[in-house]
N, C-alpha and C. Protein backbone atom coordinates (compact mmCIF):
# COMPACT_ATOMS: atom_id res chain seq x y z
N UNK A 1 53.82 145.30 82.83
CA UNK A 1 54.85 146.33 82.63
C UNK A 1 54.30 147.74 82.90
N UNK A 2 53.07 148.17 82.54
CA UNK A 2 52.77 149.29 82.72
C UNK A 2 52.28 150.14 83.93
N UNK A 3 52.55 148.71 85.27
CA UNK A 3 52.76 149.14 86.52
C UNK A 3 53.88 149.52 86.75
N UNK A 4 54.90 149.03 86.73
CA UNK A 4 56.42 149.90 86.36
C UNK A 4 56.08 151.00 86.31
N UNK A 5 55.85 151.43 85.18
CA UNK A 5 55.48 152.97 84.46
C UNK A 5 54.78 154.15 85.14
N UNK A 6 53.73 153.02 85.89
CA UNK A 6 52.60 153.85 86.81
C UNK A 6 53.14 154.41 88.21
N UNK A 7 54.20 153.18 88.43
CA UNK A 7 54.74 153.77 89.78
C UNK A 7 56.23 154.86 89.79
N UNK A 8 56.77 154.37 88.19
CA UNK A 8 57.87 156.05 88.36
C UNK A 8 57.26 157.19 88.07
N UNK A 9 55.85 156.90 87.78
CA UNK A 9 55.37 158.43 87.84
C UNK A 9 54.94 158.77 88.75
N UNK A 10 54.46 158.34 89.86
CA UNK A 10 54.23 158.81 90.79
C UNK A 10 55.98 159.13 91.86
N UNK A 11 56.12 158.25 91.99
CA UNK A 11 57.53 158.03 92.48
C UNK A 11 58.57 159.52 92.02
N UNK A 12 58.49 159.67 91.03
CA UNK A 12 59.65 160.60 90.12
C UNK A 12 58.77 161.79 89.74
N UNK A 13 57.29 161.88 89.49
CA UNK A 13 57.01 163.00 89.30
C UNK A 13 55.48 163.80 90.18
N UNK A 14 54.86 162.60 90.29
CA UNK A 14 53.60 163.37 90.98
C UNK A 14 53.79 163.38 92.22
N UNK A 15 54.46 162.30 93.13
CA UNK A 15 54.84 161.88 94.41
C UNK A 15 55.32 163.52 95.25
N UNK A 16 56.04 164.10 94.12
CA UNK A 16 57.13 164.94 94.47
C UNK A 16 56.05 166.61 94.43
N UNK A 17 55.22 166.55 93.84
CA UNK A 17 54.99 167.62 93.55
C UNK A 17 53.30 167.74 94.70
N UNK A 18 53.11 166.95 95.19
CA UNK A 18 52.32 167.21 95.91
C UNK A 18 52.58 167.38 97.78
N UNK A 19 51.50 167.62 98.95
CA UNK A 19 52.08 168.00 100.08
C UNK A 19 52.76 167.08 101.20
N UNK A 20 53.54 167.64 101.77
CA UNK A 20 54.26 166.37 102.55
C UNK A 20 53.05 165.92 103.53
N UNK A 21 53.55 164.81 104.03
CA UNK A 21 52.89 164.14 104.95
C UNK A 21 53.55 163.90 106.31
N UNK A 22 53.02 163.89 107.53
CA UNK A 22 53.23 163.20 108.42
C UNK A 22 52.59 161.59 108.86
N UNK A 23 53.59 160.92 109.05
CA UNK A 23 53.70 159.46 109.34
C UNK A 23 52.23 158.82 109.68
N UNK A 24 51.55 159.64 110.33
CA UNK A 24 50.06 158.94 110.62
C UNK A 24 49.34 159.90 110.16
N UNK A 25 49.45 160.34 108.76
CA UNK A 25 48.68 161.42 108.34
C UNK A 25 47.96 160.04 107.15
N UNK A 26 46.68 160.57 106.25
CA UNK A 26 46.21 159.48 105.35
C UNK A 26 46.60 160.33 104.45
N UNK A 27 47.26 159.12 103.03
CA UNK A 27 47.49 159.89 102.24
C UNK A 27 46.29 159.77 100.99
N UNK A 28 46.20 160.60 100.30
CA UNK A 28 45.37 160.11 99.00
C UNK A 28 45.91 160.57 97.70
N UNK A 29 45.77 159.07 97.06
CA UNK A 29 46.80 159.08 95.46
C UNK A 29 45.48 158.86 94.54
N UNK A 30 45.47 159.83 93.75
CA UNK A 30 44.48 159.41 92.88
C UNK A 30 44.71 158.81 91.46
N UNK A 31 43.79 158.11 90.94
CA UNK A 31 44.34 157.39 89.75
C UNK A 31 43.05 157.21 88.90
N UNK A 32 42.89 156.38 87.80
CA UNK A 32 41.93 156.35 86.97
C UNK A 32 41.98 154.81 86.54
N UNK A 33 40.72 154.08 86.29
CA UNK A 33 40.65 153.28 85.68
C UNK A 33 41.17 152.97 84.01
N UNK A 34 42.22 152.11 83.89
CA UNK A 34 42.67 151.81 82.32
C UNK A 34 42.42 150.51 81.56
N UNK A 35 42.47 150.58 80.45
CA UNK A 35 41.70 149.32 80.06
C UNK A 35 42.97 147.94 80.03
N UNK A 36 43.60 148.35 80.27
CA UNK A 36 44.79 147.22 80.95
C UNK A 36 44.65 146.63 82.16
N UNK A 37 43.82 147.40 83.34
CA UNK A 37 43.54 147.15 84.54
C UNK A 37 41.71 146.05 84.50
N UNK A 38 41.60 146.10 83.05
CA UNK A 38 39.94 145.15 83.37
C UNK A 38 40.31 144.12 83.16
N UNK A 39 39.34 142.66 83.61
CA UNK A 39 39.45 141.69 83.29
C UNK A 39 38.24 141.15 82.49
N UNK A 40 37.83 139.86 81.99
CA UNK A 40 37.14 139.47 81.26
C UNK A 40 35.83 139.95 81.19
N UNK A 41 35.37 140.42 82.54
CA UNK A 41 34.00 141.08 83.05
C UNK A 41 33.70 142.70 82.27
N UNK A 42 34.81 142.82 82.30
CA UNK A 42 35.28 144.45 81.64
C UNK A 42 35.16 145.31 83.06
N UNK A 43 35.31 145.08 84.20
CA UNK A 43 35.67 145.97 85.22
C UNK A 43 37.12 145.51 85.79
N UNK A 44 37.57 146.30 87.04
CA UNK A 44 38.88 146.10 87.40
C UNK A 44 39.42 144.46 87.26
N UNK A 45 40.21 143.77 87.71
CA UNK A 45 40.47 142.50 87.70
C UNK A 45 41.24 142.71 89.22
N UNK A 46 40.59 141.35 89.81
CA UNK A 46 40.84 141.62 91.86
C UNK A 46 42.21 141.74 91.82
N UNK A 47 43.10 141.14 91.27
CA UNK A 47 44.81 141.28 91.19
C UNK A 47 45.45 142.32 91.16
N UNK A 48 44.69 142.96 90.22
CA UNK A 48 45.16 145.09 89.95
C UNK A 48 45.05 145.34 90.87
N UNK A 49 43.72 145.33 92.37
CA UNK A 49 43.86 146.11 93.37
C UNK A 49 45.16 146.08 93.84
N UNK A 50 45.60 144.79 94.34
CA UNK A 50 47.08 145.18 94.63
C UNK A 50 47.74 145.98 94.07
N UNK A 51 47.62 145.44 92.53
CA UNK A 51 49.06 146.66 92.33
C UNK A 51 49.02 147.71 92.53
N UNK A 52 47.42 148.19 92.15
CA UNK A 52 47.53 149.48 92.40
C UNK A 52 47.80 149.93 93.85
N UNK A 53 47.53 149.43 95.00
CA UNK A 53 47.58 149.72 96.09
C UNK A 53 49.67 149.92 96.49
N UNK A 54 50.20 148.82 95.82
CA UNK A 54 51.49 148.82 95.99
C UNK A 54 51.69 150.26 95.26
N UNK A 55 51.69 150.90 94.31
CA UNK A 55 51.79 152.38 94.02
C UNK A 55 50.93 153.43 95.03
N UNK A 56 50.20 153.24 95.23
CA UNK A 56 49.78 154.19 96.53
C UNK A 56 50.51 154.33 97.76
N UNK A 57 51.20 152.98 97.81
CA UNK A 57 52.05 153.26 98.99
C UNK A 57 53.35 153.70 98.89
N UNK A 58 53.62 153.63 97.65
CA UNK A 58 55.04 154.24 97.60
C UNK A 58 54.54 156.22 97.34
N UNK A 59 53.59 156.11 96.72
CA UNK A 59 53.37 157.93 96.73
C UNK A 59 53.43 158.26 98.35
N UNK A 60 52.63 157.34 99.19
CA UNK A 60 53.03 158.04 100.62
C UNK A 60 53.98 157.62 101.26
N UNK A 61 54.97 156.73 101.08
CA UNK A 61 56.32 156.91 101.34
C UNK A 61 57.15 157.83 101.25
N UNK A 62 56.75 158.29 99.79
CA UNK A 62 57.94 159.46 99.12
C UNK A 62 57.21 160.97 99.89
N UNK A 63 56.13 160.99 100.28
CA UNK A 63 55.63 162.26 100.51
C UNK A 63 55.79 162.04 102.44
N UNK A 64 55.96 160.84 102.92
CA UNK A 64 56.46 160.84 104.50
C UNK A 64 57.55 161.25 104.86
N UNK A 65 58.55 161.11 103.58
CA UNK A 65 59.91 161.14 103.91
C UNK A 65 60.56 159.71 103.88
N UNK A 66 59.46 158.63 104.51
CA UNK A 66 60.25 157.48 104.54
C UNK A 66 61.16 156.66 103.27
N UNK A 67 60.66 157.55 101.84
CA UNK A 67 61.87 156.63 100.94
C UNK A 67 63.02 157.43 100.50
N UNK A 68 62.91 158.59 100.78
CA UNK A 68 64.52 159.26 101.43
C UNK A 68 65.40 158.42 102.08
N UNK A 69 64.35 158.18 103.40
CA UNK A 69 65.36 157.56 104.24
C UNK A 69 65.66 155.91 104.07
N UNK A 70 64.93 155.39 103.29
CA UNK A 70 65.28 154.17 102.82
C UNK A 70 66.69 153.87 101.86
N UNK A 71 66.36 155.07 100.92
CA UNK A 71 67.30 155.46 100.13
C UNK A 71 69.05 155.45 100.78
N UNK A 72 68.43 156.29 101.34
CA UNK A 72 70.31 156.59 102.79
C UNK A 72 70.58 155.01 102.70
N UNK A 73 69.73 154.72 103.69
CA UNK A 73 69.82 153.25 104.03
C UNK A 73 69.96 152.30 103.76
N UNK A 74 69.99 152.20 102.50
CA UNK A 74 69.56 150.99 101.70
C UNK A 74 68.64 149.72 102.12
N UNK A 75 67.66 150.43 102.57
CA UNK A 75 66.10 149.34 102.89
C UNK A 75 65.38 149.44 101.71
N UNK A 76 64.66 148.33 101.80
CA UNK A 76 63.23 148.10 100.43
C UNK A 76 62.25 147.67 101.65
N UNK A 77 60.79 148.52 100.69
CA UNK A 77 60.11 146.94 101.97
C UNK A 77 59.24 145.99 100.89
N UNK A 78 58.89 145.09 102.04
CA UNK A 78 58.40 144.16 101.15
C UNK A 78 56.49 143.64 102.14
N UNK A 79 55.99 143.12 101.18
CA UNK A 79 54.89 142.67 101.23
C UNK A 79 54.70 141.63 102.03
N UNK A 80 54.46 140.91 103.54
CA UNK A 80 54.91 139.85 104.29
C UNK A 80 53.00 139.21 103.88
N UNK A 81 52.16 140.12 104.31
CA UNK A 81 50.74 139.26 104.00
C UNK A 81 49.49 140.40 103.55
N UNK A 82 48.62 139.89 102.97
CA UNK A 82 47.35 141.58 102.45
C UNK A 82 46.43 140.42 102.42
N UNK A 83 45.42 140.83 102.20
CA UNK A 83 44.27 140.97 102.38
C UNK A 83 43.55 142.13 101.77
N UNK A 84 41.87 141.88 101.18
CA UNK A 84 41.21 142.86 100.65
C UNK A 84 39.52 142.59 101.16
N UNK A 85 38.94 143.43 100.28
CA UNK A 85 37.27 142.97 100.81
C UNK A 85 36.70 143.65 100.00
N UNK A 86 35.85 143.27 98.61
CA UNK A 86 35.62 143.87 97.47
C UNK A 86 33.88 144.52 97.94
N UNK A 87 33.73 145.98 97.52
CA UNK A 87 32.28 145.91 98.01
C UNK A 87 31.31 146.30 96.10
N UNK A 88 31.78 147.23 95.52
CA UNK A 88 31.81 147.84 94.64
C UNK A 88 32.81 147.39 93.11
N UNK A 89 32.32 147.34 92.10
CA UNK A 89 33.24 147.47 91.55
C UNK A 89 33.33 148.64 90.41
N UNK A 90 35.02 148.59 90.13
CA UNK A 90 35.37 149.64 89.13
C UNK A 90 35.43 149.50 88.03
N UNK A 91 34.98 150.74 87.19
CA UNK A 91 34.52 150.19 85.54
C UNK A 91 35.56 151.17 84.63
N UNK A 92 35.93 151.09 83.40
CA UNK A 92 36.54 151.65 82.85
C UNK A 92 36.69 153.38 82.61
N UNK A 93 37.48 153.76 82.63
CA UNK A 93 37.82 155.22 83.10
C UNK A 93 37.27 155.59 84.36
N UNK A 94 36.34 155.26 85.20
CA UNK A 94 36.24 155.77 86.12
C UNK A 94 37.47 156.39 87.15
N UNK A 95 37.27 157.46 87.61
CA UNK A 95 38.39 158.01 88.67
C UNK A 95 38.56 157.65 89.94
N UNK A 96 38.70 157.12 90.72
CA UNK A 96 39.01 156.96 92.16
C UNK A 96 40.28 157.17 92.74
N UNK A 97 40.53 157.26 94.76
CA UNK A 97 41.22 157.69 95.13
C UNK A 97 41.66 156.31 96.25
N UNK A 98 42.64 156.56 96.00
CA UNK A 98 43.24 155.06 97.04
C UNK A 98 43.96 156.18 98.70
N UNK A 99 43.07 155.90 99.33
CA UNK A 99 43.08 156.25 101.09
C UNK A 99 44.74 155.55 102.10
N UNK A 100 45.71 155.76 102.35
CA UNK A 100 46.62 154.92 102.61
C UNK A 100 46.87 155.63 104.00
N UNK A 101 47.04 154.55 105.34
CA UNK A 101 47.40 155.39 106.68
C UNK A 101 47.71 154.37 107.25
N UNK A 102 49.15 154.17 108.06
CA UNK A 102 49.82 153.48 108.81
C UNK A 102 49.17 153.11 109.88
N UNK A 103 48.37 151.67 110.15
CA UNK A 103 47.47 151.24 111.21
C UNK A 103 48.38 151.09 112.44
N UNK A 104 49.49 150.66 112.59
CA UNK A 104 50.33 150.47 113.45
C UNK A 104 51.37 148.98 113.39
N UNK A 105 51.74 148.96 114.31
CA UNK A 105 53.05 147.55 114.57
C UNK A 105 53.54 147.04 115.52
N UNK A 106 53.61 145.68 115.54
CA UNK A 106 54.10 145.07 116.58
C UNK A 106 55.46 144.78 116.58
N UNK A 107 56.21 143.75 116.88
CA UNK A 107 57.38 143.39 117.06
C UNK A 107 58.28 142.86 115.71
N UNK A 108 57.38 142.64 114.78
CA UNK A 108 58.19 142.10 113.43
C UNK A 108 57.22 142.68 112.48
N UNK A 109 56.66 143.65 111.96
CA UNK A 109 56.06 144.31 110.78
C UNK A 109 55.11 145.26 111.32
N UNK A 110 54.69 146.25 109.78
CA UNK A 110 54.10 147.38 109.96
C UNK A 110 52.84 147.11 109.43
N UNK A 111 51.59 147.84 110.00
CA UNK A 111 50.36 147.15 109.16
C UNK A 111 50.08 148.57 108.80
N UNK A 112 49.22 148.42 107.78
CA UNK A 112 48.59 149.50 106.92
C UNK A 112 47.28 149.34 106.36
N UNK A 113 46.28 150.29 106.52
CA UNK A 113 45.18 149.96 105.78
C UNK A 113 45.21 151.03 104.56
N UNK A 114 44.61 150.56 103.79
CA UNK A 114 44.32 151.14 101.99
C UNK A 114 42.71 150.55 101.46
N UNK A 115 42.03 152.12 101.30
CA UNK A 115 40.70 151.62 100.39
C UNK A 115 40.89 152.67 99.54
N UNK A 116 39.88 151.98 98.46
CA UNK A 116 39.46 152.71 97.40
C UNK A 116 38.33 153.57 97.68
N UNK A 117 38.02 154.57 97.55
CA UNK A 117 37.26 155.25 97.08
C UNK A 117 36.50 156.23 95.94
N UNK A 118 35.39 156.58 96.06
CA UNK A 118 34.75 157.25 94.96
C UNK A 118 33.74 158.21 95.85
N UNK A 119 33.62 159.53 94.77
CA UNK A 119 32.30 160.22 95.75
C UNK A 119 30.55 159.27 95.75
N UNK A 120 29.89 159.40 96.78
CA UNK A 120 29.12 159.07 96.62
C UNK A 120 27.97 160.22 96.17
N UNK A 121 26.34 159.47 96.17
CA UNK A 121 25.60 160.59 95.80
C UNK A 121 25.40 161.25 96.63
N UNK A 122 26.01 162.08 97.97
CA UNK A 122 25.88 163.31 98.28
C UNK A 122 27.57 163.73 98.73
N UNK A 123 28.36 163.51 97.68
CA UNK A 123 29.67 163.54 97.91
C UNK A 123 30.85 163.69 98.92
N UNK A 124 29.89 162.62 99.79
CA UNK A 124 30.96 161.81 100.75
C UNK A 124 31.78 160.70 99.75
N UNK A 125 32.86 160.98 100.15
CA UNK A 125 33.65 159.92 100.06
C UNK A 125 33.28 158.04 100.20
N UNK A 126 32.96 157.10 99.40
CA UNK A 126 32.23 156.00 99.73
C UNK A 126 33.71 155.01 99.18
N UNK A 127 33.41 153.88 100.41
CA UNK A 127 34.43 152.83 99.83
C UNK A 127 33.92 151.80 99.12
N UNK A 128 34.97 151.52 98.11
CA UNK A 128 34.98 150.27 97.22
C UNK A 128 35.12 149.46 97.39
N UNK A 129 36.50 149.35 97.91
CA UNK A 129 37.29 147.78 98.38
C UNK A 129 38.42 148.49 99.93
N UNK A 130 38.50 147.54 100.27
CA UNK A 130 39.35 147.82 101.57
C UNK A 130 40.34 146.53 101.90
N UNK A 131 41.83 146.99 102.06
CA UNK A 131 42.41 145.75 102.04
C UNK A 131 43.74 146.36 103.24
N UNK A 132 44.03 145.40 103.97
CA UNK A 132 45.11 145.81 104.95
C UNK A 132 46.08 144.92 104.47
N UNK A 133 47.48 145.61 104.99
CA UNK A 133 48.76 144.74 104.14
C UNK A 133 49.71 144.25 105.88
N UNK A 134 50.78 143.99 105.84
CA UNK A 134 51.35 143.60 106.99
C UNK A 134 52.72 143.57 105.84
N UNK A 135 53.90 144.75 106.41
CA UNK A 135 54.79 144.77 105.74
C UNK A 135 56.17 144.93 106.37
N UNK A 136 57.03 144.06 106.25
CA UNK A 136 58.59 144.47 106.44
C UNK A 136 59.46 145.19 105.95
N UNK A 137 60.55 145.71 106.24
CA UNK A 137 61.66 146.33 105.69
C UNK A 137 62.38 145.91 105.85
N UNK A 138 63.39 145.56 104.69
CA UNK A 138 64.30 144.86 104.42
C UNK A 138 65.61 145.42 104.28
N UNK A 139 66.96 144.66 104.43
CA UNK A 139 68.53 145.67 103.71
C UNK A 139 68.70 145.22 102.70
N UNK A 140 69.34 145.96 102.05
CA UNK A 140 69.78 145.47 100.68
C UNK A 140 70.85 144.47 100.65
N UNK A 141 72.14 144.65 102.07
CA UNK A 141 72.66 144.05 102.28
C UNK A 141 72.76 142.27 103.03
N UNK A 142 71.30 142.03 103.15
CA UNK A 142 70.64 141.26 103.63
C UNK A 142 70.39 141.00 105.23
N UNK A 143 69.02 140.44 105.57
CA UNK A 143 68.39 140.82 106.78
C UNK A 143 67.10 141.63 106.80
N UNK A 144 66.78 141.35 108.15
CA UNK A 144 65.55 142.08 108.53
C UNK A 144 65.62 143.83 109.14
N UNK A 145 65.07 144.63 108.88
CA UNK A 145 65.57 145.81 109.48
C UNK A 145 64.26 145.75 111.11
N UNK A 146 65.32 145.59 112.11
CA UNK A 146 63.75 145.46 113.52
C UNK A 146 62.79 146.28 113.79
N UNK A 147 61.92 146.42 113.87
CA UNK A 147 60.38 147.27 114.19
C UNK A 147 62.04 148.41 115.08
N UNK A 148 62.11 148.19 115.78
CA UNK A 148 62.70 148.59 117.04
C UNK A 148 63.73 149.85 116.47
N UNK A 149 64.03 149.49 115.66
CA UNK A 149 65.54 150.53 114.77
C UNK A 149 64.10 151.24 113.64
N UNK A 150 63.12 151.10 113.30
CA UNK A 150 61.98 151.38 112.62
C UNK A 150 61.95 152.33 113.42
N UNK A 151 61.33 151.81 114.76
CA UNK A 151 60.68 153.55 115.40
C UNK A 151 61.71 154.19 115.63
N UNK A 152 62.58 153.80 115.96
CA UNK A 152 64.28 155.07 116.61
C UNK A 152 64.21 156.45 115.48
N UNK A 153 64.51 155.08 114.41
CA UNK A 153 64.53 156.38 113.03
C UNK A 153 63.69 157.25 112.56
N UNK A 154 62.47 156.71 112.66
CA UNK A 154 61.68 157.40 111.94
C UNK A 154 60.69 158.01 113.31
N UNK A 155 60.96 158.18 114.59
CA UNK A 155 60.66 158.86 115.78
C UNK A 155 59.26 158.20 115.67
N UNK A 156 58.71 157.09 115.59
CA UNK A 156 57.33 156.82 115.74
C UNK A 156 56.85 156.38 117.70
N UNK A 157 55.58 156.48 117.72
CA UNK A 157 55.47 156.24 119.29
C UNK A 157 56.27 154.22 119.78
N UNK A 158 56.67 154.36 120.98
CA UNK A 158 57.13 153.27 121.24
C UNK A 158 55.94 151.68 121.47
N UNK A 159 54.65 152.23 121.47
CA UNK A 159 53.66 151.29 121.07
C UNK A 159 52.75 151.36 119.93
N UNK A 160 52.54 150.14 119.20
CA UNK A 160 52.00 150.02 117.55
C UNK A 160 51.01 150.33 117.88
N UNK A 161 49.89 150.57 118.62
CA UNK A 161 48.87 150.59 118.78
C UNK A 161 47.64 149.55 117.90
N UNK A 162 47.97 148.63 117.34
CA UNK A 162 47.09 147.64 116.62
C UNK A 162 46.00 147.47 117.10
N UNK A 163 44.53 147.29 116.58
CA UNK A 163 43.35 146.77 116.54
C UNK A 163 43.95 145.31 117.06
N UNK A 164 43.08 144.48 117.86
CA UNK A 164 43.63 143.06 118.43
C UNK A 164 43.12 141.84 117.08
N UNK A 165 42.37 142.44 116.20
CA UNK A 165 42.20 141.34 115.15
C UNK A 165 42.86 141.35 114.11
N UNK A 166 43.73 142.79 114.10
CA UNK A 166 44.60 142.51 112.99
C UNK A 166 46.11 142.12 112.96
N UNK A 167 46.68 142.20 114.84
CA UNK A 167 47.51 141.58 115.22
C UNK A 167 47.17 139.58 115.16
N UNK A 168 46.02 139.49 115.42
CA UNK A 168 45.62 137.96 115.29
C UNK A 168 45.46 137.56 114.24
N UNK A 169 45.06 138.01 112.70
CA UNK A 169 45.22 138.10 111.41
C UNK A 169 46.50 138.08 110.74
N UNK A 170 47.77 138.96 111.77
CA UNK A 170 48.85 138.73 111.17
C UNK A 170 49.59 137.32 111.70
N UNK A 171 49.33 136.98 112.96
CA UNK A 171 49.82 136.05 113.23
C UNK A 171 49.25 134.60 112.84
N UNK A 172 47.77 134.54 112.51
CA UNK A 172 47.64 133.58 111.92
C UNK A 172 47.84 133.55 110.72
N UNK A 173 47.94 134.29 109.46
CA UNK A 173 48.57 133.94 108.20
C UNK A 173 49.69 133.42 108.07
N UNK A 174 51.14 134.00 108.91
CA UNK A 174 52.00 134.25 108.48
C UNK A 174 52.85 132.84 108.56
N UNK A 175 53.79 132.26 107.49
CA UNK A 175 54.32 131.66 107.04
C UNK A 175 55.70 131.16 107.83
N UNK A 176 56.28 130.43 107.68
CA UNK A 176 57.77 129.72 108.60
C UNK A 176 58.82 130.79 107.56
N UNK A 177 59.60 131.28 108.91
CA UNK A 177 60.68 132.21 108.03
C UNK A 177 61.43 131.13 106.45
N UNK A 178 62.00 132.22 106.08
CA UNK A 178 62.58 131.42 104.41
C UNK A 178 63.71 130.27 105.02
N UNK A 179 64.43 129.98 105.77
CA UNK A 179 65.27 129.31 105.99
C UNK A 179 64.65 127.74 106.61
N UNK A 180 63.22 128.17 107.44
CA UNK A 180 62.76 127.11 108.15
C UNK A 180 62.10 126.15 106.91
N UNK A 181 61.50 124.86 107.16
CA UNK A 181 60.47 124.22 106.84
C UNK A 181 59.28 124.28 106.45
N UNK A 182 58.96 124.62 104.75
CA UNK A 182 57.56 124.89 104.94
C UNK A 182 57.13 123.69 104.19
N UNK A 183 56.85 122.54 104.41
CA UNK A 183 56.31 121.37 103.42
C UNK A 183 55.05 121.73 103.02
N UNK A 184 54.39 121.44 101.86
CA UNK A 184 53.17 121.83 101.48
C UNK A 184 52.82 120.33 101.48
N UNK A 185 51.63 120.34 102.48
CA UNK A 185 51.39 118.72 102.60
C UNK A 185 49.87 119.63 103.00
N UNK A 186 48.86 118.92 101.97
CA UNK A 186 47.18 118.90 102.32
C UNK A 186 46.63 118.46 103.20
N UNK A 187 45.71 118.61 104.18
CA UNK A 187 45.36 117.50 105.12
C UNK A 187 44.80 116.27 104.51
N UNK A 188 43.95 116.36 103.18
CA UNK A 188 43.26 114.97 102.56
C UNK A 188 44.92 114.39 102.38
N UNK A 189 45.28 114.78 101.36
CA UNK A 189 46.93 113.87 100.87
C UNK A 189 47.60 113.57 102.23
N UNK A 190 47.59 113.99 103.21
CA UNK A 190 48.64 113.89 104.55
C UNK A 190 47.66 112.49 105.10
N UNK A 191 46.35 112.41 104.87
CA UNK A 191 45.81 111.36 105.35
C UNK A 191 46.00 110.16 104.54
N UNK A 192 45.90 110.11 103.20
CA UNK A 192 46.20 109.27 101.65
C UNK A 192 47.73 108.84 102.32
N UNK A 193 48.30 109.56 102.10
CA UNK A 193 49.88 109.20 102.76
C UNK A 193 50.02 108.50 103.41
N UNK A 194 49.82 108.79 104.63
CA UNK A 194 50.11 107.65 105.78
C UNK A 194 49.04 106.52 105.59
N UNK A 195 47.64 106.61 104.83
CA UNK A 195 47.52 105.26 104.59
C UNK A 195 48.29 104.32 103.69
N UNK A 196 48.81 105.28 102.99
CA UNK A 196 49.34 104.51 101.23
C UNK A 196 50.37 103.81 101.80
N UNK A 197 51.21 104.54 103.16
CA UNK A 197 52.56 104.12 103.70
C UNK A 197 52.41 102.69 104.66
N UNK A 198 51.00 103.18 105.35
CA UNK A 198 51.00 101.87 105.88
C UNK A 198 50.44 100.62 105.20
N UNK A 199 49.80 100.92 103.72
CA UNK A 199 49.22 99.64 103.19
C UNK A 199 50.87 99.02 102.59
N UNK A 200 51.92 100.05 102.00
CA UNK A 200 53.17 99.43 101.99
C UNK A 200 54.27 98.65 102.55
N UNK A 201 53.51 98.96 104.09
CA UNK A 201 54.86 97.76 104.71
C UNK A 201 53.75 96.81 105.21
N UNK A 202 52.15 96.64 105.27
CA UNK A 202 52.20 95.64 105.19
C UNK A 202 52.23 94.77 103.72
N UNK A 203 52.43 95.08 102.95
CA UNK A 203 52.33 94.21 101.62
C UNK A 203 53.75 93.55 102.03
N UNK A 204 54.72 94.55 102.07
CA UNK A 204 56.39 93.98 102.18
C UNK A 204 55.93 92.80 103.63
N UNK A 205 55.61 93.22 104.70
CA UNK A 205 55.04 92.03 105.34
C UNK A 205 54.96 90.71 104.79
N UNK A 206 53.99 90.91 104.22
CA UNK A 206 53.37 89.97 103.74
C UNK A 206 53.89 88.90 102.51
């Protein structure tokens, strides 16, 4: 619940009061370690990165302009696949800054990279964790909103420009749309199966 909380404040009050952004500008949301966010270890717990990262991206939504215009629109977006890569970890109260900048897009989603950071000892900026997301926009009224009506609106260049491993990353994760077929069948059990099936008709055989 107290991600809720974390994200109408940014959303409704800090989002708003800091500088706008342009679309391929990086944004940085800063936040603090809470003792709701540790897990048994007593540092972050790997699950929080997300969330927290899902609030970082809505602070640079609201500071792009893009949840204005979602708003008009009635789009949400949604989370299609992420990924992370832990290097560091975060300990209680510590402060860090979550890095957020639109990597680019292909024909059905937007990719984004997001790390954490902290100063290091000669106060460069050093990363923690680094995780890229692959995200859609959705209507409220139901449907996909197309990359294609994406750039019109929001004037982005007419090529995503993607890294080629994170276009191959999105396409190998990604899942059979919600309407298609997704059987969850193991390869060991898919092998058990068709033996179990064929020791059954020969018994009936027999």
């Amino acid at each position: 619940m107290h991600m809720f909380f974390r994200t109408l404040l940014h959303v409704l009050f800090l989002s708003r009061r800091r500088p706008d952004l342009a679309h391929d500008d990086v944004a940085r949301t800063n936040f603090i370690t809470l003792p709701t966010d540790l897990d048994i270890n007593r540092h972050m717990n790997n699950g929080v990165y997300f969330s927290i990262m899902d609030v970082a991206r809505f602070d640079m939504l609201v500071r792009n302009g893009v949840w204005r215009t979602m708003r008009e629109k009635n789009w949400y977006p949604v989370v299609a696949s992420e990924t992370i890569t832990f290097r560091k970890s975060l300990q209680l109260w510590q402060r860090f800054t979550i890095e957020s900048r639109i990597t680019g897009y292909d024909d059905k989603a937007v990719y984004l990279e997001q790390r954490y950071v902290r100063p290091g000892a000669d106060g460069t900026p050093e990363i923690y964790a680094q995780g890229f997301i692959r995200a859609r926009f959705l209507r409220k009224t139901g449907g996909i909103v197309p990359v294609s009506e994406l750039i019109e609106v929001f004037g982005a260049p007419a090529t995503g420009g993607l890294p080629e491993w994170i276009e191959r990353w999105g396409a190998d994760v990604a899942l059979p749309p919600t309407r298609a077929e997704a059987p969850s069948v193991w390869p060991a059990e898919a092998g058990g199966a068709v033996a179990s099936t064929a020791e059954t008709a020969a018994e009936r055989r027999a």
